[in-house]
PDB file of N, CA and C in Angstrom:
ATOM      1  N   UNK A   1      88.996  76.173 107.883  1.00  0.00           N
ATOM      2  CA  UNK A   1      87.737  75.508 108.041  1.00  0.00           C
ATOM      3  C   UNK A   1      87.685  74.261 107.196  1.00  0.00           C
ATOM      4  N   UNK A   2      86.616  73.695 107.639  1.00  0.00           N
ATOM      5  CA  UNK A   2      86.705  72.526 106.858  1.00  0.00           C
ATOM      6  C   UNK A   2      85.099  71.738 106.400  1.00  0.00           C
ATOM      7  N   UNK A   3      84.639  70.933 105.535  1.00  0.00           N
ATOM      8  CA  UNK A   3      83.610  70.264 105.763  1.00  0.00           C
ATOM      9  C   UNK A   3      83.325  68.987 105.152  1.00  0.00           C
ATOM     10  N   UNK A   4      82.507  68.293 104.800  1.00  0.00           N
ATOM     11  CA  UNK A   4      82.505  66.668 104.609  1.00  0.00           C
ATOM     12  C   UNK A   4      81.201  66.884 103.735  1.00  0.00           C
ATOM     13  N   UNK A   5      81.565  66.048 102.506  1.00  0.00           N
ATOM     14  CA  UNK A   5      80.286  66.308 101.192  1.00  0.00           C
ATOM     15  C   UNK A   5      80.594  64.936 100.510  1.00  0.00           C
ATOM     16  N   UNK A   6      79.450  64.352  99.819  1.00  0.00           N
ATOM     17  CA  UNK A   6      79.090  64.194  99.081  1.00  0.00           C
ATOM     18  C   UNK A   6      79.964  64.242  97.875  1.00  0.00           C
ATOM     19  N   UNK A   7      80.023  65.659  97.733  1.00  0.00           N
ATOM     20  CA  UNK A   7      80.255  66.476  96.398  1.00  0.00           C
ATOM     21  C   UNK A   7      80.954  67.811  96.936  1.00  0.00           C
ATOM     22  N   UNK A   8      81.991  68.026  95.621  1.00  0.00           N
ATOM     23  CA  UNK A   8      82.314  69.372  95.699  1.00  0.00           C
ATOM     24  C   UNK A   8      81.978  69.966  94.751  1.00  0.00           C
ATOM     25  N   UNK A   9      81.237  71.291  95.944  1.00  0.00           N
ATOM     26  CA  UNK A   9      80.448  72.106  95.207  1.00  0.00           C
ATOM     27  C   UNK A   9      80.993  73.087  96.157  1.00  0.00           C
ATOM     28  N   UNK A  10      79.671  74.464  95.829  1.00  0.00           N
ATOM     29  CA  UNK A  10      80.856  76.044  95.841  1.00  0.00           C
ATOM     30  C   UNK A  10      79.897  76.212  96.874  1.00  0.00           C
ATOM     31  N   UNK A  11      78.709  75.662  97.458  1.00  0.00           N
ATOM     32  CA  UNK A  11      78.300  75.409  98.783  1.00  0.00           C
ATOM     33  C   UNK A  11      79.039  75.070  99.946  1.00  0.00           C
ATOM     34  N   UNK A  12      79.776  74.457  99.380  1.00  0.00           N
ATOM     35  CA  UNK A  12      80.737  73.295 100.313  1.00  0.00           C
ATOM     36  C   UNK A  12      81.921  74.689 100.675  1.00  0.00           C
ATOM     37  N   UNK A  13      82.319  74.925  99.954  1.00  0.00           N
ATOM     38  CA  UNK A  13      83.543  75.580  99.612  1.00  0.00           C
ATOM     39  C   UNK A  13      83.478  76.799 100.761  1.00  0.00           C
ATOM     40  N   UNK A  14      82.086  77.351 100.400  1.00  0.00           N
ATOM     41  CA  UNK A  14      81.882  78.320 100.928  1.00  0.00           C
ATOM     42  C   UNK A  14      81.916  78.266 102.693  1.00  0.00           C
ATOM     43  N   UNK A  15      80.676  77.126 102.990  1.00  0.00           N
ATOM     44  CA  UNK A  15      80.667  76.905 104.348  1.00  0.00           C
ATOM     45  C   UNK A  15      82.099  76.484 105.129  1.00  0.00           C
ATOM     46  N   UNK A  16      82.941  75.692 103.841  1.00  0.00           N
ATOM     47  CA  UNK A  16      84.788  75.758 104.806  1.00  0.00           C
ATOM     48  C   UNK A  16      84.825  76.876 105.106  1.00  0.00           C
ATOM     49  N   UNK A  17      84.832  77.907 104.377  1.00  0.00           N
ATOM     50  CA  UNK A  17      85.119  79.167 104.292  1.00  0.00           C
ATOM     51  C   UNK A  17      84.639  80.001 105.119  1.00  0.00           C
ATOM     52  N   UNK A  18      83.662  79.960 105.629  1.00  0.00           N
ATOM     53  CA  UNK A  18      82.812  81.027 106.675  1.00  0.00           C
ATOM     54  C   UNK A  18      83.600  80.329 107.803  1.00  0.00           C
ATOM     55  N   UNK A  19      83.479  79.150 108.124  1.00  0.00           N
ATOM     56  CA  UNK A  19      83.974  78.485 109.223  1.00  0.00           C
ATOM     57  C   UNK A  19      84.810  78.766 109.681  1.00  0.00           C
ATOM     58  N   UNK A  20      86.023  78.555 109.182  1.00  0.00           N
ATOM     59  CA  UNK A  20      87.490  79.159 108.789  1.00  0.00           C
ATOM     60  C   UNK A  20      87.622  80.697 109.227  1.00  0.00           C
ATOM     61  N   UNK A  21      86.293  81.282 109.028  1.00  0.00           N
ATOM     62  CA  UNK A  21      86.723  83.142 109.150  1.00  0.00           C
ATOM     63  C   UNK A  21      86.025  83.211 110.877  1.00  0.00           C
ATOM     64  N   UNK A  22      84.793  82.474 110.648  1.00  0.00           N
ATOM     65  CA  UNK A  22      84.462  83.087 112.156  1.00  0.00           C
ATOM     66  C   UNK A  22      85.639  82.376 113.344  1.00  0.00           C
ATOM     67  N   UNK A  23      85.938  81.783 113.018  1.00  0.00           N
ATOM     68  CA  UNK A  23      87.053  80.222 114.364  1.00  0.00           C
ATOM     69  C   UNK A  23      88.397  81.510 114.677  1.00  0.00           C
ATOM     70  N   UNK A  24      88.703  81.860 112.885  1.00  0.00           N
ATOM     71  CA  UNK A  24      90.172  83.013 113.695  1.00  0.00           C
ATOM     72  C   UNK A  24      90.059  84.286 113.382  1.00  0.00           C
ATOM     73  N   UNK A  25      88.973  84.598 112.569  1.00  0.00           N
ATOM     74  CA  UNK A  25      88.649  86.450 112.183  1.00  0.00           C
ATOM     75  C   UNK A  25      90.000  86.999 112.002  1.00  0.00           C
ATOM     76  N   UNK A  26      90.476  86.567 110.916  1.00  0.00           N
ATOM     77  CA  UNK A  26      91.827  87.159 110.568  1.00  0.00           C
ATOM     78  C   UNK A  26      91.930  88.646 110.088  1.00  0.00           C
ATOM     79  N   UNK A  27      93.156  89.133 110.070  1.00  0.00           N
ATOM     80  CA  UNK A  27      93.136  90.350 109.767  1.00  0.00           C
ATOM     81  C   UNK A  27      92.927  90.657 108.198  1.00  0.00           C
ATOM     82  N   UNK A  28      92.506  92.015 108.069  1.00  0.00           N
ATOM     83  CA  UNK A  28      92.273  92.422 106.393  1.00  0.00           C
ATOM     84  C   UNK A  28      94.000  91.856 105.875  1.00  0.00           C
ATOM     85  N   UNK A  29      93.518  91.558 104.550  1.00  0.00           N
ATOM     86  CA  UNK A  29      94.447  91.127 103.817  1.00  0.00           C
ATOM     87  C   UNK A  29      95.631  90.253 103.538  1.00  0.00           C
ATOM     88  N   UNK A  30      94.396  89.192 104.551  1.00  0.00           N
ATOM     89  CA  UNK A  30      95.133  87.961 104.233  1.00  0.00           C
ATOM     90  C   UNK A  30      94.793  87.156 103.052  1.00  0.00           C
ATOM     91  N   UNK A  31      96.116  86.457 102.563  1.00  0.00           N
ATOM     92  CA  UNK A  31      96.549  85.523 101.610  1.00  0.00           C
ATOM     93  C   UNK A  31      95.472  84.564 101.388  1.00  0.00           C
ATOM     94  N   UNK A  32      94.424  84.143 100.451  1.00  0.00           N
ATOM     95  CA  UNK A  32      93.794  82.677 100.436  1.00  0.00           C
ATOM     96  C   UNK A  32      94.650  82.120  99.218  1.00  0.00           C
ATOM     97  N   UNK A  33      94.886  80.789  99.738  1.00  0.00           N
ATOM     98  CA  UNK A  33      95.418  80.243  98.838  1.00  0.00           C
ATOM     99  C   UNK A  33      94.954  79.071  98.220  1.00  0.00           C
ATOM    100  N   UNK A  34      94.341  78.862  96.947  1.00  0.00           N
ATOM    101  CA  UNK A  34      93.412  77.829  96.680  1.00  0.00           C
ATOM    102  C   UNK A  34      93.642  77.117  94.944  1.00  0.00           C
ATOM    103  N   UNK A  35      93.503  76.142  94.600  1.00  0.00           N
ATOM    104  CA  UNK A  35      93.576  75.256  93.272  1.00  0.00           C
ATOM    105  C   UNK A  35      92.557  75.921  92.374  1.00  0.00           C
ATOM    106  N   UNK A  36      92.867  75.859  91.271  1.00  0.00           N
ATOM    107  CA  UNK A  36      91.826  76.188  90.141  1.00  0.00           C
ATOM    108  C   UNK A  36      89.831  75.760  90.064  1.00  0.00           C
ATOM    109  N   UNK A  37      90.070  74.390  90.997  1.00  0.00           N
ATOM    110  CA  UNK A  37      88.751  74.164  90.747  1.00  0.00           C
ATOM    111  C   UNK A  37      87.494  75.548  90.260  1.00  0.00           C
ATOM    112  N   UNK A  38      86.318  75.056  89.848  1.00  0.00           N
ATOM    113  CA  UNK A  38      85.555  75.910  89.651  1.00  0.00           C
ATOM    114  C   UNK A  38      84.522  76.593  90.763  1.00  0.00           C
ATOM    115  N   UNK A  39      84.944  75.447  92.019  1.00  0.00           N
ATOM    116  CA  UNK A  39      84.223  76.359  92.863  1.00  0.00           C
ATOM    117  C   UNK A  39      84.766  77.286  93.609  1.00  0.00           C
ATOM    118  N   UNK A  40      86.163  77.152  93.575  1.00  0.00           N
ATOM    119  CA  UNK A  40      87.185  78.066  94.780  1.00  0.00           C
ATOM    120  C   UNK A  40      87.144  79.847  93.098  1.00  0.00           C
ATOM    121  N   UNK A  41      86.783  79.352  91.944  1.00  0.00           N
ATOM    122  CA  UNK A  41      86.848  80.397  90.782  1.00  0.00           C
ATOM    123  C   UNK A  41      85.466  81.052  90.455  1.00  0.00           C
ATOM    124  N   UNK A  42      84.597  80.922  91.494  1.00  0.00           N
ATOM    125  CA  UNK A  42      83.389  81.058  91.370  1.00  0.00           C
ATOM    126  C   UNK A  42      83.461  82.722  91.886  1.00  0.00           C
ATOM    127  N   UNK A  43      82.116  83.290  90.830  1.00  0.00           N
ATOM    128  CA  UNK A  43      81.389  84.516  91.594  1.00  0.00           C
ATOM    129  C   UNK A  43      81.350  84.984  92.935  1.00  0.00           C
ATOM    130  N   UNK A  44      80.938  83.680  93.146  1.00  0.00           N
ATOM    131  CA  UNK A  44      80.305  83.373  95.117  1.00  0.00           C
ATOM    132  C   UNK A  44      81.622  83.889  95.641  1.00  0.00           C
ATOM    133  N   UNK A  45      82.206  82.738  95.257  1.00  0.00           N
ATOM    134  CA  UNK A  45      83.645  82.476  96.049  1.00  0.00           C
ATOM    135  C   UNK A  45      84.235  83.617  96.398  1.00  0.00           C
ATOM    136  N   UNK A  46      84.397  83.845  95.187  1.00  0.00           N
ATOM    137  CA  UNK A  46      85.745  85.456  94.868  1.00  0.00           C
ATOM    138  C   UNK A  46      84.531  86.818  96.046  1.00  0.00           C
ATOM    139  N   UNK A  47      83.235  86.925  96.017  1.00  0.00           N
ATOM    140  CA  UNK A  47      82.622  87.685  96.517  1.00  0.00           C
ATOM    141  C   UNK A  47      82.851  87.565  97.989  1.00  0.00           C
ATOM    142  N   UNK A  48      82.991  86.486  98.201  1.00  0.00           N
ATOM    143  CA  UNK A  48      83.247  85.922  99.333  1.00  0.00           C
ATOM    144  C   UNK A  48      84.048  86.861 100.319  1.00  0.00           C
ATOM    145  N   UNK A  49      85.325  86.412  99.569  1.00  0.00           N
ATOM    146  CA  UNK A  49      86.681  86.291  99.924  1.00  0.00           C
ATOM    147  C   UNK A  49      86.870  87.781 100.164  1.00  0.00           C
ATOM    148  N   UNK A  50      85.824  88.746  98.590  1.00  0.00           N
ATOM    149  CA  UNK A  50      86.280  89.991  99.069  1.00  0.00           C
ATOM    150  C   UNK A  50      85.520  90.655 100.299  1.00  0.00           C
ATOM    151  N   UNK A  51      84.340  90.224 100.909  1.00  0.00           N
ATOM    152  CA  UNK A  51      83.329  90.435 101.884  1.00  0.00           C
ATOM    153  C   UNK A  51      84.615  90.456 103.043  1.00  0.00           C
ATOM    154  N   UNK A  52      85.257  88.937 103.244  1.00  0.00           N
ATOM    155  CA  UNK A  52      86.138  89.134 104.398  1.00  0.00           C
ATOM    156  C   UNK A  52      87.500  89.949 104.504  1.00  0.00           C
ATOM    157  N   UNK A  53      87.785  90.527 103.092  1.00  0.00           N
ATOM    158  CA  UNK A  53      88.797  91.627 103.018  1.00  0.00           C
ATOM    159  C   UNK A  53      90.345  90.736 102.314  1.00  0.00           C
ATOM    160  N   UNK A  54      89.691  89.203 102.064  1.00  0.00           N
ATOM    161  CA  UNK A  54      90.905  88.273 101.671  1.00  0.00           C
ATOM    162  C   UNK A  54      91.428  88.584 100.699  1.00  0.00           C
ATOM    163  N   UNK A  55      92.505  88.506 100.245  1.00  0.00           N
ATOM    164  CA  UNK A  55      92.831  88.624  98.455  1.00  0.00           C
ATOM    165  C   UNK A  55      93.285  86.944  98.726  1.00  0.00           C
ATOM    166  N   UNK A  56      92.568  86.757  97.133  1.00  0.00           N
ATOM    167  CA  UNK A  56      92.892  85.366  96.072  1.00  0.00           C
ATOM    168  C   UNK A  56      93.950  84.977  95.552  1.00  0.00           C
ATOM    169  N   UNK A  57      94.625  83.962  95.750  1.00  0.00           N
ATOM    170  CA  UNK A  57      96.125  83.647  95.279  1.00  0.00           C
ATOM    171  C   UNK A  57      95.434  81.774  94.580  1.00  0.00           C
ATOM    172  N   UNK A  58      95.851  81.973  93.701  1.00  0.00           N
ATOM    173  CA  UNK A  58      95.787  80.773  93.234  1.00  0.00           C
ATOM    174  C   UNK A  58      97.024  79.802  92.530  1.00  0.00           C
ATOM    175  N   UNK A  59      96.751  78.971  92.265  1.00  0.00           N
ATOM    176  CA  UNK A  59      97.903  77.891  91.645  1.00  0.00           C
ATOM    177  C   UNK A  59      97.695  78.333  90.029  1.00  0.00           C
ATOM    178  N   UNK A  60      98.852  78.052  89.785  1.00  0.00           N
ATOM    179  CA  UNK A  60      99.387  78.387  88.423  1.00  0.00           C
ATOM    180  C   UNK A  60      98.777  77.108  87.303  1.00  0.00           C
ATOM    181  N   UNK A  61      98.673  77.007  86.311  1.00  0.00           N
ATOM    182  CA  UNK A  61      97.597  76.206  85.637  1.00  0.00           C
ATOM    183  C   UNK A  61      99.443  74.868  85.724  1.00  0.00           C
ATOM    184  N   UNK A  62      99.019  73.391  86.142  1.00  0.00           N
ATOM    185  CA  UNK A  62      99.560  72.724  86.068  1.00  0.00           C
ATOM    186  C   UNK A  62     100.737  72.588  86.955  1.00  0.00           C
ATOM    187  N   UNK A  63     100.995  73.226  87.991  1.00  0.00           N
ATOM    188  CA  UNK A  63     101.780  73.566  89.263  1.00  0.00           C
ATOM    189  C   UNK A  63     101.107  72.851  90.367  1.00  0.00           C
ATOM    190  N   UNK A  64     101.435  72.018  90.506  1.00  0.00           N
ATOM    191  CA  UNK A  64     100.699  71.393  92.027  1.00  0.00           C
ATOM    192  C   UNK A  64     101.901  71.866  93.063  1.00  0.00           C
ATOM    193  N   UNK A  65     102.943  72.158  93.221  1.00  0.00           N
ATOM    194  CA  UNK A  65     103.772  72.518  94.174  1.00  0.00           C
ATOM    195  C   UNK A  65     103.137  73.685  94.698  1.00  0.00           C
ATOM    196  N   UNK A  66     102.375  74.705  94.164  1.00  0.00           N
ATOM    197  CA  UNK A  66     102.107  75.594  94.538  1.00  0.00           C
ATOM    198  C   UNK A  66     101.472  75.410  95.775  1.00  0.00           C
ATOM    199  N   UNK A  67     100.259  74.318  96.401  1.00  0.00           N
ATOM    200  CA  UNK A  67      99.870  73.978  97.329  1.00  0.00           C
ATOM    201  C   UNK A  67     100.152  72.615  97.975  1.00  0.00           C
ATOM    202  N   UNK A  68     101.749  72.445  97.664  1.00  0.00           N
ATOM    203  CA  UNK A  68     101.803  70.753  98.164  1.00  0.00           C
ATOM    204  C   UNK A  68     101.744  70.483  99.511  1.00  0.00           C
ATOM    205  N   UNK A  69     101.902  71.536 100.266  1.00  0.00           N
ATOM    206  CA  UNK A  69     101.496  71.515 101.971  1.00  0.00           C
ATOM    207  C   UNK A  69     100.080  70.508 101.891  1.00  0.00           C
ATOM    208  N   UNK A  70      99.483  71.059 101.846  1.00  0.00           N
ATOM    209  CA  UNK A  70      97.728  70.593 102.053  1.00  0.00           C
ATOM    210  C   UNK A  70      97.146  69.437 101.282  1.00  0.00           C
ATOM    211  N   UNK A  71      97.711  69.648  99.555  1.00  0.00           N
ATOM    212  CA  UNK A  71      97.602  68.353  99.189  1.00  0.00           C
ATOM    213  C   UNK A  71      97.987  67.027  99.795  1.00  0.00           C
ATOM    214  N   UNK A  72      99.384  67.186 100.125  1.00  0.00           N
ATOM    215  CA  UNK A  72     100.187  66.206 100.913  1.00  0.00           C
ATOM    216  C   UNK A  72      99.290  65.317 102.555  1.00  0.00           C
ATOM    217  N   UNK A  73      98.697  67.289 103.005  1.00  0.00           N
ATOM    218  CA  UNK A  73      97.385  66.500 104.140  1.00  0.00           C
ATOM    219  C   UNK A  73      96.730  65.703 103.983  1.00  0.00           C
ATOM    220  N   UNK A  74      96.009  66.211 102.802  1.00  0.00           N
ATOM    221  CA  UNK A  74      94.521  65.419 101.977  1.00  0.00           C
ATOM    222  C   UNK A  74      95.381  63.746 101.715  1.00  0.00           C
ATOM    223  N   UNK A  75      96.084  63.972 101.039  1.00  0.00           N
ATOM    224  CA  UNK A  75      96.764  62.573 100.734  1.00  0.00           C
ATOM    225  C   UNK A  75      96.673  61.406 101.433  1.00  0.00           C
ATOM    226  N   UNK A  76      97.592  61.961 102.857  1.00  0.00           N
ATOM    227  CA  UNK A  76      97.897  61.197 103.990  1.00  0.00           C
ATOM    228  C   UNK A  76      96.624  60.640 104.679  1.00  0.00           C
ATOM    229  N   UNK A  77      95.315  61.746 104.555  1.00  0.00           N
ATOM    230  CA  UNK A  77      94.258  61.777 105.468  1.00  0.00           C
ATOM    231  C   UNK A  77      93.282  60.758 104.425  1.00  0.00           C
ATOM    232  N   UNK A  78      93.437  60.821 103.102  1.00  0.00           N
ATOM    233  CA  UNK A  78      92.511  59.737 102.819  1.00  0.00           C
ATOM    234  C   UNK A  78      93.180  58.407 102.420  1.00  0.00           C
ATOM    235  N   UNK A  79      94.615  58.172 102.347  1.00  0.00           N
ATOM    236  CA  UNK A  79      95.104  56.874 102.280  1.00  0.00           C
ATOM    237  C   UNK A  79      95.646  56.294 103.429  1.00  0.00           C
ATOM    238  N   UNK A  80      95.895  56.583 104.671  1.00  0.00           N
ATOM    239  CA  UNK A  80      95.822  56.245 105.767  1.00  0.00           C
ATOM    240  C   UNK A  80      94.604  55.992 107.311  1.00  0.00           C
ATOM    241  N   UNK A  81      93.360  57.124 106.469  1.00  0.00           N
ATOM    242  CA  UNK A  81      92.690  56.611 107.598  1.00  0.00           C
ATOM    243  C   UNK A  81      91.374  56.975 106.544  1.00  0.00           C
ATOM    244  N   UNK A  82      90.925  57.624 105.076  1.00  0.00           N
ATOM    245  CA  UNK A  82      89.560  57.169 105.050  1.00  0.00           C
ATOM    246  C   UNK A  82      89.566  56.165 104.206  1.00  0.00           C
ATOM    247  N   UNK A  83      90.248  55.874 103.004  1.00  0.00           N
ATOM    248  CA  UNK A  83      90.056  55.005 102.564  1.00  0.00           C
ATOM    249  C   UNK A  83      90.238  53.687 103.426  1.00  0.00           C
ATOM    250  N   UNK A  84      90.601  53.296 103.990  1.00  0.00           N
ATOM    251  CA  UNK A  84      90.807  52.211 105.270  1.00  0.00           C
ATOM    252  C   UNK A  84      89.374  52.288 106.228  1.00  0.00           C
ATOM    253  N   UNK A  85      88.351  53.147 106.357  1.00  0.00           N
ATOM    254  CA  UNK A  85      87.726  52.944 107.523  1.00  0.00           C
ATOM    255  C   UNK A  85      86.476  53.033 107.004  1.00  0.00           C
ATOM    256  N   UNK A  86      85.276  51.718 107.474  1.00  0.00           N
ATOM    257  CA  UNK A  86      84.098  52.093 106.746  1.00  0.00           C
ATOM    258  C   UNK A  86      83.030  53.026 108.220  1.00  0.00           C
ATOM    259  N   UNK A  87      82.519  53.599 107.441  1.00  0.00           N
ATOM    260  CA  UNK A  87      81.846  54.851 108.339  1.00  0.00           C
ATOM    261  C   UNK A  87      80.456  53.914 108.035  1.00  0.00           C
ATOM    262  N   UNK A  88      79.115  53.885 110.067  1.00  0.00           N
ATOM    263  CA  UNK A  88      78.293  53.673 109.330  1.00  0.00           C
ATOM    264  C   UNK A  88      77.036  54.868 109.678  1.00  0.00           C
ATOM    265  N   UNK A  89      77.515  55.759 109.594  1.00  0.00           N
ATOM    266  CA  UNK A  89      77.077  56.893 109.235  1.00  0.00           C
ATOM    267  C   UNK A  89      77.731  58.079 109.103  1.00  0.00           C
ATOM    268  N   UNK A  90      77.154  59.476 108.500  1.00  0.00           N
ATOM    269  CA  UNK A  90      77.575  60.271 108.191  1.00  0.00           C
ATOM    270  C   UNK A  90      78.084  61.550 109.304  1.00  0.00           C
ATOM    271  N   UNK A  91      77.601  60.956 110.021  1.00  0.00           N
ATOM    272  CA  UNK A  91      78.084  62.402 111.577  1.00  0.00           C
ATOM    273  C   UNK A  91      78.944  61.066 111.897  1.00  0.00           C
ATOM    274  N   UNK A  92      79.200  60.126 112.043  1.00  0.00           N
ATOM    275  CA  UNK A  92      80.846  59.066 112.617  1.00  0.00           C
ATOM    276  C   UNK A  92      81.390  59.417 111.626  1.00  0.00           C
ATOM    277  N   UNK A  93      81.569  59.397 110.389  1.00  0.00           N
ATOM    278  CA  UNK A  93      82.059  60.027 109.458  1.00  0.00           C
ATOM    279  C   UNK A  93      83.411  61.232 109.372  1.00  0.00           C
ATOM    280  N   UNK A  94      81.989  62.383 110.037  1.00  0.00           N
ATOM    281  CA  UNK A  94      82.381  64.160 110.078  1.00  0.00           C
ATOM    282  C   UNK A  94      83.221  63.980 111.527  1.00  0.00           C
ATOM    283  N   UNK A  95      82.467  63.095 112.816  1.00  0.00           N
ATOM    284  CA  UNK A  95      83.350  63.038 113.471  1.00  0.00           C
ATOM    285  C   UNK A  95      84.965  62.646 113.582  1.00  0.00           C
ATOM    286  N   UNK A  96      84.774  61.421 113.287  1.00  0.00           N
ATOM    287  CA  UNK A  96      86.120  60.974 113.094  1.00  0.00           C
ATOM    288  C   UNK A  96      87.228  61.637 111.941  1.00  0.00           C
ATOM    289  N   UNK A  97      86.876  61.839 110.868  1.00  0.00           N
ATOM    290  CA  UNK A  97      88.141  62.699 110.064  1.00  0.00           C
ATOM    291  C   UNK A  97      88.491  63.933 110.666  1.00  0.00           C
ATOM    292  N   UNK A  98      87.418  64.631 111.217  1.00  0.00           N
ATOM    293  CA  UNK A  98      87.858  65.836 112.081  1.00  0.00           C
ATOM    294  C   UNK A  98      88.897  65.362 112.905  1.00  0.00           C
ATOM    295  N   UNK A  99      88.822  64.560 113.667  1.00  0.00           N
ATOM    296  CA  UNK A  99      89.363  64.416 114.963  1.00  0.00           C
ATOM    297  C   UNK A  99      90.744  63.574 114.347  1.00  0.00           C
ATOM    298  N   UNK A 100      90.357  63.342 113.143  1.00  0.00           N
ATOM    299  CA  UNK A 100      91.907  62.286 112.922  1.00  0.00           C
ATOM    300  C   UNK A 100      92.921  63.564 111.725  1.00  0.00           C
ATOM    301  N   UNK A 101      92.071  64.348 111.498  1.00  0.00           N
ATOM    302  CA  UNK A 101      92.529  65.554 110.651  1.00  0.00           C
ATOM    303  C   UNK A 101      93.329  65.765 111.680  1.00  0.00           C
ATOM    304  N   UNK A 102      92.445  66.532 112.973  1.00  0.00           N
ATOM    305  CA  UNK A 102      93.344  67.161 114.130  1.00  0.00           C
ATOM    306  C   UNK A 102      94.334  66.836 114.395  1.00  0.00           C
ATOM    307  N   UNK A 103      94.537  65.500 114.661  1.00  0.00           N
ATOM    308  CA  UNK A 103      95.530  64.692 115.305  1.00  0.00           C
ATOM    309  C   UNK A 103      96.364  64.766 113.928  1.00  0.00           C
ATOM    310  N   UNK A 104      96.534  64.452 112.852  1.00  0.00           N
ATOM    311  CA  UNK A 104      97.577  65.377 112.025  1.00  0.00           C
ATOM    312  C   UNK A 104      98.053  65.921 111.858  1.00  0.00           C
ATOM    313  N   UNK A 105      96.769  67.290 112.043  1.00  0.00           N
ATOM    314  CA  UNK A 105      97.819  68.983 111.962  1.00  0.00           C
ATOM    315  C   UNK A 105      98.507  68.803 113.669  1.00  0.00           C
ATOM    316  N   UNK A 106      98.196  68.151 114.711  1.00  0.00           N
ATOM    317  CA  UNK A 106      98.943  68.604 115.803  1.00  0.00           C
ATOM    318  C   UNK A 106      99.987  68.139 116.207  1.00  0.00           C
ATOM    319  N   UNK A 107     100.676  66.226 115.450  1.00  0.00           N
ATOM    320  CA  UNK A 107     101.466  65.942 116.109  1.00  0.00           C
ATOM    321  C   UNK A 107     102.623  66.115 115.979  1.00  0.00           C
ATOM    322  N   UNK A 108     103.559  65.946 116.718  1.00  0.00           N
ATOM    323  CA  UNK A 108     104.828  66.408 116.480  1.00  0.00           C
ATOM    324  C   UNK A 108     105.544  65.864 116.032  1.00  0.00           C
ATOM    325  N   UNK A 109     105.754  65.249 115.881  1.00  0.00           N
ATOM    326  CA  UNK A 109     105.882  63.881 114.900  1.00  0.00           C
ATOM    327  C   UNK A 109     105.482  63.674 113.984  1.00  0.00           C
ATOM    328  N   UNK A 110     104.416  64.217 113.461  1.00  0.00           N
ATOM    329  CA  UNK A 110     103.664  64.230 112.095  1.00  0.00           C
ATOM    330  C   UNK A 110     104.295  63.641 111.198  1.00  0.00           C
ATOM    331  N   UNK A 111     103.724  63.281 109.965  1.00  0.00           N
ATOM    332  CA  UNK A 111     103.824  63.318 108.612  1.00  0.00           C
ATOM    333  C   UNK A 111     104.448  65.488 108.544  1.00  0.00           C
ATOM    334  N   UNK A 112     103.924  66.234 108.638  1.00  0.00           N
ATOM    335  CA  UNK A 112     104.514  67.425 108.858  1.00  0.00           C
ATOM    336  C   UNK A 112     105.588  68.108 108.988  1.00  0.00           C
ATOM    337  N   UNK A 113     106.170  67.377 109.996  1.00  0.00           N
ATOM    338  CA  UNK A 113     107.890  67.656 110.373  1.00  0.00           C
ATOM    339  C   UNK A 113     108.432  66.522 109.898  1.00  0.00           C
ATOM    340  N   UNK A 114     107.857  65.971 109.029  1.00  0.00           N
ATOM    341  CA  UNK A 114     109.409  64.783 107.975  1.00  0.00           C
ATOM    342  C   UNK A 114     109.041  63.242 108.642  1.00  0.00           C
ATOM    343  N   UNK A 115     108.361  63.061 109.295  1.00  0.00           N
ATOM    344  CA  UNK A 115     108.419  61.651 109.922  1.00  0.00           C
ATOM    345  C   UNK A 115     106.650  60.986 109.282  1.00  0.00           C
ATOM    346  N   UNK A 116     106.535  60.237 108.940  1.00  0.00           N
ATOM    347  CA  UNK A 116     105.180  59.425 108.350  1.00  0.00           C
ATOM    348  C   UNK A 116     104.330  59.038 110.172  1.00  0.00           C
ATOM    349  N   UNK A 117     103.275  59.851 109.634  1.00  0.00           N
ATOM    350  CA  UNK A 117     102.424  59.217 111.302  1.00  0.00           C
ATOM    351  C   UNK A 117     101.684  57.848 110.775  1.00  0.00           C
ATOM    352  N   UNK A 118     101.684  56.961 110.686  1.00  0.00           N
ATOM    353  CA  UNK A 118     100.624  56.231 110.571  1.00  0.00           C
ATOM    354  C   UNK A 118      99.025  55.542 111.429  1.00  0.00           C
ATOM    355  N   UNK A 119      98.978  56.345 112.329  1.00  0.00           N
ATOM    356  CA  UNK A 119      98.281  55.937 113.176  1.00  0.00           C
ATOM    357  C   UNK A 119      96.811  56.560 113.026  1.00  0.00           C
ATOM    358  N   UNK A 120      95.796  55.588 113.373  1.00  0.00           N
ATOM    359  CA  UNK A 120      94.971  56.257 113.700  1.00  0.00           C
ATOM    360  C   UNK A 120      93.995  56.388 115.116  1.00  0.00           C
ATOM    361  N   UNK A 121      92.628  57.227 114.848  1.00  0.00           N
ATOM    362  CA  UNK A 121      91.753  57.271 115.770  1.00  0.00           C
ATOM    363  C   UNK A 121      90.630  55.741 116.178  1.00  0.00           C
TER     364      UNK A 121
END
């Protein structure tokens, strides 16, 4: 799941998170895998996670390899197409990174399989 803020907060975190569970209703005891921040280390969070039957895996204090898959997304997704694009509002915004997220995780060619996509929406 995913969502578009302002701010990260454990609101935010959460609503990725529900999103994420209702879209594939995964089976008990799957893996979450998430960074130290304080909202993915939150009460909420962890209550969360155990509501959907997830167990918590986190990054090791000062290990960024632990999640360089996704970082590497985030990377690509805000130095190739948000920092580059002025939004003039906030639903063109949610729209477009969604849709240019998508087009990330799907191409075959990706940044993903070893090749730099540079393109955008």
């Amino acid at each position: 799941g995913w969502k578009l803020a302002d701010r990260m907060t454990t609101d935010l975190v959460l609503a990725a998170l529900d999103q994420a569970y209702e879209a594939q209703r995964p089976p008990k005891g799957l893996l979450h895998h998430s960074d130290r921040g304080s909202q993915y280390a939150s009460d909420e969070y962890r209550a969360r996670l155990n509501q959907y039957k997830m167990k918590a895996s986190m990054s090791r204090k000062g290990n960024c390899y632990d999640n360089a898959i996704i970082e590497s997304f985030h990377s690509v997704l805000k130095k190739e197409f948000i920092y580059c694009t002025r939004f003039k509002t906030r639903a063109q915004a949610q729209q477009e990174v969604f849709l240019h997220g998508v087009l990330l995780q799907s191409q075959k060619n990706s940044w993903f399989f070893g090749v730099c996509f540079a393109g955008s929406i």
